[in-house]
N, C-alpha and C. Protein backbone atom coordinates (compact mmCIF):
# COMPACT_ATOMS: atom_id res chain seq x y z
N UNK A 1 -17.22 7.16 -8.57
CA UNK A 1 -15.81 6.97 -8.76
C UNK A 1 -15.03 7.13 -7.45
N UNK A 2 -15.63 7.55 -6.83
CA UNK A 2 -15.23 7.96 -5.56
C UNK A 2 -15.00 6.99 -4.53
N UNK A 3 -15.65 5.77 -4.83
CA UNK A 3 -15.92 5.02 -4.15
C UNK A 3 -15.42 3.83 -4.33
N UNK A 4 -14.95 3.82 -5.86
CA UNK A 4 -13.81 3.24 -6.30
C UNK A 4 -12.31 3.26 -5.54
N UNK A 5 -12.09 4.09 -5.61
CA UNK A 5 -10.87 4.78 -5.10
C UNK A 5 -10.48 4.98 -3.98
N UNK A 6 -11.55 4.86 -2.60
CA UNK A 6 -11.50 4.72 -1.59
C UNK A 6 -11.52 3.06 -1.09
N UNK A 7 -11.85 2.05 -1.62
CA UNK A 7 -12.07 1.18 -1.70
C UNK A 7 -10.84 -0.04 -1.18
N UNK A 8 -11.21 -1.16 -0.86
CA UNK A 8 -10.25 -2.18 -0.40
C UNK A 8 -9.25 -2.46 -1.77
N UNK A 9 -9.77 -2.75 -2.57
CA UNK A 9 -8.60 -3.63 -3.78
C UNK A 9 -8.62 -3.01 -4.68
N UNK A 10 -8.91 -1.44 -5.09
CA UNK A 10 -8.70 -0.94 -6.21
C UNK A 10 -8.10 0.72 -5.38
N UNK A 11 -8.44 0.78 -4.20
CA UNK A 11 -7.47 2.09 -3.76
C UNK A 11 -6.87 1.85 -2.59
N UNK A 12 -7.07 2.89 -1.50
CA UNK A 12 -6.06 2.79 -0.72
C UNK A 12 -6.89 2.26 0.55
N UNK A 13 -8.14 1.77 0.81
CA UNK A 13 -8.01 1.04 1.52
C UNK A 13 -8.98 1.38 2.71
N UNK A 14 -9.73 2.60 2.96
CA UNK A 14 -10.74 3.78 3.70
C UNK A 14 -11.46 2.83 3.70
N UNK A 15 -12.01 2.31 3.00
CA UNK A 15 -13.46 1.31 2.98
C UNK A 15 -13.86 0.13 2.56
N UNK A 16 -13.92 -0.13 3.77
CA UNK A 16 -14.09 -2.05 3.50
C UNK A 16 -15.40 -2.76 3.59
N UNK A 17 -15.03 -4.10 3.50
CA UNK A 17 -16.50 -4.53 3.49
C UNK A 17 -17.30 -5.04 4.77
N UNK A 18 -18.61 -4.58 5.43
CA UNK A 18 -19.07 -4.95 6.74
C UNK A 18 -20.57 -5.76 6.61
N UNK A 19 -20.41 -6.57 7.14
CA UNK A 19 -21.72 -7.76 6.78
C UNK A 19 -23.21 -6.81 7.44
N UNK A 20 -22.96 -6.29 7.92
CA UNK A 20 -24.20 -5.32 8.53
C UNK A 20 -24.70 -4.14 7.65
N UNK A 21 -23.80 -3.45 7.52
CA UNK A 21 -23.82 -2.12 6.87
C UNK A 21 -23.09 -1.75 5.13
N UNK A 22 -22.44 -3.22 4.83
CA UNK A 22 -22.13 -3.34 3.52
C UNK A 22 -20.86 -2.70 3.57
N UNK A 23 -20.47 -1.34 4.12
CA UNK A 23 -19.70 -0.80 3.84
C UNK A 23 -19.38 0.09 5.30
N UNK A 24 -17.85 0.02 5.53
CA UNK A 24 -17.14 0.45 6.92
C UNK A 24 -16.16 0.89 7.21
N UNK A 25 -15.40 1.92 7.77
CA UNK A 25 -14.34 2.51 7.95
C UNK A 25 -13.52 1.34 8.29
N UNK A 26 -12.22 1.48 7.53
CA UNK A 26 -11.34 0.44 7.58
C UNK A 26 -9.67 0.94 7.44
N UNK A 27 -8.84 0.80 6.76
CA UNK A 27 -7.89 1.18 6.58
C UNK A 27 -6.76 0.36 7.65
N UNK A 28 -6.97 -0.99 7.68
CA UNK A 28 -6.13 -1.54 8.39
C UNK A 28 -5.22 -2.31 8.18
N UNK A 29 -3.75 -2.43 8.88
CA UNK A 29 -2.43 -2.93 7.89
C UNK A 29 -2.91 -4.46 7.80
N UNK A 30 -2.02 -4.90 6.84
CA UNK A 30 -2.38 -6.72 5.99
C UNK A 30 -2.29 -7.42 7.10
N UNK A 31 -1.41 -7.14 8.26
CA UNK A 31 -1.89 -8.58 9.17
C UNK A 31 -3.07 -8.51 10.48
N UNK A 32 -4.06 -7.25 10.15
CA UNK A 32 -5.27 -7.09 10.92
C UNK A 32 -5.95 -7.55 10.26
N UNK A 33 -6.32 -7.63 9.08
CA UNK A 33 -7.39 -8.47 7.93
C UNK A 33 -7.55 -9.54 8.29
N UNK A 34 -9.40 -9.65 8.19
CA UNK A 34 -9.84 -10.81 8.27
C UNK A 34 -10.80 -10.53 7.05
N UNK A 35 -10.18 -11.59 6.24
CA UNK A 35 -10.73 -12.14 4.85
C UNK A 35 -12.26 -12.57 5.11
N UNK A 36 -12.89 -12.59 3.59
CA UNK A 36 -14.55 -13.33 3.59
C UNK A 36 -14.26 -14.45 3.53
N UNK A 37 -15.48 -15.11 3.11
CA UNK A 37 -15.30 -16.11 3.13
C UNK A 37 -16.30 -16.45 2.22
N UNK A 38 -16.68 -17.31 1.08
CA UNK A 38 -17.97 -17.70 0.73
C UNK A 38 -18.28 -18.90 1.19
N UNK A 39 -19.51 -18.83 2.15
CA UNK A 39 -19.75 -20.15 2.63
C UNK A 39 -20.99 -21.01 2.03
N UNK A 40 -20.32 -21.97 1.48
CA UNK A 40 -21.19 -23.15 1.29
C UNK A 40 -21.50 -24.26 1.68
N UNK A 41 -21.97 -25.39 0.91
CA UNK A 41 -21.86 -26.91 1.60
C UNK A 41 -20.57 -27.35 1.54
N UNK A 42 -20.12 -26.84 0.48
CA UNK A 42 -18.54 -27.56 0.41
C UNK A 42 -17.61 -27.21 1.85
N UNK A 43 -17.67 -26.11 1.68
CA UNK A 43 -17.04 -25.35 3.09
C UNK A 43 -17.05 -25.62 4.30
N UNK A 44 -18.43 -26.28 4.31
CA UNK A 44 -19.02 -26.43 5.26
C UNK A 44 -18.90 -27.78 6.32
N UNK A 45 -18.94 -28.73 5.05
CA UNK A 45 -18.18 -30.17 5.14
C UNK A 45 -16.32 -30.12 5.24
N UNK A 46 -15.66 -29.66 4.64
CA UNK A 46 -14.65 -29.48 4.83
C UNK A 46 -13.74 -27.87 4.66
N UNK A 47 -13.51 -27.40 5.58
CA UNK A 47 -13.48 -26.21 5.57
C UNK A 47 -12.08 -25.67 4.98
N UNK A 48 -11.15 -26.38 4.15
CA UNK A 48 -9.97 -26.14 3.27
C UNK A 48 -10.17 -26.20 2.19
N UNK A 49 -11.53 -26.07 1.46
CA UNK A 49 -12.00 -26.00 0.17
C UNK A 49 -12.39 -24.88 0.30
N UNK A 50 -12.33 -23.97 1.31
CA UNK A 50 -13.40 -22.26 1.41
C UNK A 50 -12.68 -21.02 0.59
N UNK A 51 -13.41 -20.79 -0.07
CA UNK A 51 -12.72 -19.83 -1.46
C UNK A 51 -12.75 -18.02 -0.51
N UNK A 52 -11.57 -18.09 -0.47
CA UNK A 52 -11.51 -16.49 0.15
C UNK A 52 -12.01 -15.74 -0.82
N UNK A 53 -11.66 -13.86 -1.12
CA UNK A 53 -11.99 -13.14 -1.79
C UNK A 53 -11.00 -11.69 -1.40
N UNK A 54 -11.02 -11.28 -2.11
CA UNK A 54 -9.99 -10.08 -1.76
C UNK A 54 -10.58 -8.79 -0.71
N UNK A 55 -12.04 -9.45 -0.19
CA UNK A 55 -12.58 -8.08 0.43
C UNK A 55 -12.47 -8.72 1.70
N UNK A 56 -12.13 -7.76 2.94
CA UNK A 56 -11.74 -8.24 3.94
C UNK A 56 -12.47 -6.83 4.99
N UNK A 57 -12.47 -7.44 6.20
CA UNK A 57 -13.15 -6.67 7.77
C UNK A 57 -11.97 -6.19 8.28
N UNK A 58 -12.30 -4.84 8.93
CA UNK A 58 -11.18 -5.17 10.13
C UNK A 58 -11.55 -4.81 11.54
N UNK A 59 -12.84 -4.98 12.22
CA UNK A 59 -13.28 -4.79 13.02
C UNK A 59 -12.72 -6.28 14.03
N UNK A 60 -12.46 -7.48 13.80
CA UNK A 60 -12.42 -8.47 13.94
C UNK A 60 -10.95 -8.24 15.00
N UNK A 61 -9.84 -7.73 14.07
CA UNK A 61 -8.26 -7.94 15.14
C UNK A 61 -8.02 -6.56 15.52
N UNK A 62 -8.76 -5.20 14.91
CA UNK A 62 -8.49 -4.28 15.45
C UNK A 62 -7.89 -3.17 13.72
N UNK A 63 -7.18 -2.39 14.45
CA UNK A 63 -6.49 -1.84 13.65
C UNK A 63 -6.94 -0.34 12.71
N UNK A 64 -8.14 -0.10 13.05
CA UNK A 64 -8.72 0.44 12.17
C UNK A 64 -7.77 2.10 11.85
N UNK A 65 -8.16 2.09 11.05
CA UNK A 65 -7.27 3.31 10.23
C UNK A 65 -5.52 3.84 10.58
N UNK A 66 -4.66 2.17 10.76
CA UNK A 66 -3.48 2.27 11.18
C UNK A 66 -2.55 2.21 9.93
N UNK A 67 -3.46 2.00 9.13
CA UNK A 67 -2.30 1.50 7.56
C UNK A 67 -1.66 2.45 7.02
N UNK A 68 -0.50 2.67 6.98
CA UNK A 68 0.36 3.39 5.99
C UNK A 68 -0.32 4.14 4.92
N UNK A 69 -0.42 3.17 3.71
CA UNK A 69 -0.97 3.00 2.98
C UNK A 69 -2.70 4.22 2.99
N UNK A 70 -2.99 3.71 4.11
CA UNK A 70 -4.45 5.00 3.79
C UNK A 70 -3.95 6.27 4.40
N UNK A 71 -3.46 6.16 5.29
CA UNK A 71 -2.72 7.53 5.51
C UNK A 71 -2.06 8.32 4.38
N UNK A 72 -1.09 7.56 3.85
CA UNK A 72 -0.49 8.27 2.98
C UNK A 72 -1.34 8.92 1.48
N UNK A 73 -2.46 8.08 1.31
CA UNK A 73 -3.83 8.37 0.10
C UNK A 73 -4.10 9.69 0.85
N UNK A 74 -4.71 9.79 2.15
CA UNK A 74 -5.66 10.82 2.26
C UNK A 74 -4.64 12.00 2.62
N UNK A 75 -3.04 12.14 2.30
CA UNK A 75 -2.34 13.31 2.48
C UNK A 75 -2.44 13.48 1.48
N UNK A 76 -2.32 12.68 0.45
CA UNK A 76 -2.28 12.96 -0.93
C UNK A 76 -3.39 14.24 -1.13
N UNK A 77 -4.63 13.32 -1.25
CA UNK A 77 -5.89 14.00 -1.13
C UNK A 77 -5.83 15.08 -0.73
N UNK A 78 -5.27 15.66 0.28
CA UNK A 78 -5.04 16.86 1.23
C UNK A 78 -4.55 17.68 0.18
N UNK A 79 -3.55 16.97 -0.04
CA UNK A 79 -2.39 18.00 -0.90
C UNK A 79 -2.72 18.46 -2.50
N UNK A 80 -3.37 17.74 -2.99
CA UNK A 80 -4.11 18.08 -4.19
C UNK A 80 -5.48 18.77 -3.99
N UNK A 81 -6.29 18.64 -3.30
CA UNK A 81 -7.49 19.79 -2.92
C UNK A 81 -6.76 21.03 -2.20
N UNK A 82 -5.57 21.25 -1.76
CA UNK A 82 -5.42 22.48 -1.35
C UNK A 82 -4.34 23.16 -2.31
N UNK A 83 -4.00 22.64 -3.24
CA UNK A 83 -3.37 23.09 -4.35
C UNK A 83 -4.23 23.55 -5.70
N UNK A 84 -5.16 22.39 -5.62
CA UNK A 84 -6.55 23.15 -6.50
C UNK A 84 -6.98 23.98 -6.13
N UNK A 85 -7.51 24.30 -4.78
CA UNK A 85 -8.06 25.21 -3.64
C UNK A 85 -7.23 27.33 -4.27
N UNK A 86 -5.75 26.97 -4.72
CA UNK A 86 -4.72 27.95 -5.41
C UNK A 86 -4.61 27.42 -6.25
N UNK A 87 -5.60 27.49 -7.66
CA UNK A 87 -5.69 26.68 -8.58
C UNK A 87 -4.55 26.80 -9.42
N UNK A 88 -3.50 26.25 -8.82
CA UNK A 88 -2.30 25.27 -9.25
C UNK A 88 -2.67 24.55 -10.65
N UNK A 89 -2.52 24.88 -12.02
CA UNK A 89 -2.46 23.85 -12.74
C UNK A 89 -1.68 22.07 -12.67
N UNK A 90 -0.61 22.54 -11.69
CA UNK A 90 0.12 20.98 -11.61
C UNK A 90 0.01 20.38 -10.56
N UNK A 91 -1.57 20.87 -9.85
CA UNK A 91 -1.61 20.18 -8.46
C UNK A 91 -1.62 18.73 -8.58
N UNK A 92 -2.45 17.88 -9.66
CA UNK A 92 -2.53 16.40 -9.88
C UNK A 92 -1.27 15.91 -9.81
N UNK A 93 -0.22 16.57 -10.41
CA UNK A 93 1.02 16.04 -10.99
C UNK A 93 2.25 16.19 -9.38
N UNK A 94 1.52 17.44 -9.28
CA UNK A 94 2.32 17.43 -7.69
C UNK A 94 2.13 16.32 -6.49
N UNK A 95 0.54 16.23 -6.45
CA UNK A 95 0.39 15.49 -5.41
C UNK A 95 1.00 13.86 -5.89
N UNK A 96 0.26 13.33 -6.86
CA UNK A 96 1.30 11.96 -7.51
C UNK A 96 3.33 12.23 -7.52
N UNK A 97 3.34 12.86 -7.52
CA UNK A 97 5.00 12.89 -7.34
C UNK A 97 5.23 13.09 -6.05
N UNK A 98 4.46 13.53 -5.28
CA UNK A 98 5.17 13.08 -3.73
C UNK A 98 4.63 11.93 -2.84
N UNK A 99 3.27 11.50 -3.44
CA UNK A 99 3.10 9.74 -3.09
C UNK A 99 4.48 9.23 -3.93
N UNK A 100 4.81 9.21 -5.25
CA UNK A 100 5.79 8.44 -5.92
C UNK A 100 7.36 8.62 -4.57
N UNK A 101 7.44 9.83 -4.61
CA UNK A 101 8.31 9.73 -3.88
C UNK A 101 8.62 9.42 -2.48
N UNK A 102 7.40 9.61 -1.82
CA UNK A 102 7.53 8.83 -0.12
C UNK A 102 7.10 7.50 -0.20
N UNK A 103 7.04 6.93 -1.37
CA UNK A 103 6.38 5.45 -1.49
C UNK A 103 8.22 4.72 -2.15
């Protein structure tokens, strides 16, 4: 689940996808992304038929761990393990109300 959540299109963005290693520190803002690509014959012959995908690199323009967006997940994170840490019953509820609110 964990891995869910750290993830390109279902969390905040820590881990993306790397053709070598499958999986790569990432966290880079939307205009460092470089999209997949599935390549086929179609693609291949004309390359404006090439079906992107929502999983993207960012080793390619740079950027790595500049995004808002993952920054602001892993304070979260911070802030709810050190509120559990003083087992806070409303640490979940705390840490989601101050992403809600700096977002």
């Amino acid at each position: 689940m964990a891995h869910i959540g750290l993830q390109t299109a279902a969390g905040i963005g820590m881990i993306v996808a790397d053709v070598a290693t499958s999986v790569t520190l990432g966290g880079c803002p939307q205009n460092k992304r470089t999209y997949m690509v599935a390549f086929d014959s179609s693609c291949q012959s004309n390359t404006t038929t090439c079906v992107t995908s929502d999983v993207y690199i960012c080793n390619n323009e740079g950027g790595i761990m500049s995004s808002a967006t993952t920054w602001l997940g892993l304070v979260d994170i911070y802030i709810t393990v050190g509120l559990l840490s003083y087992k806070k019953k409303t640490a979940f509820l705390m840490g989601i109300g101050f992403v809600t609110i700096i977002s």
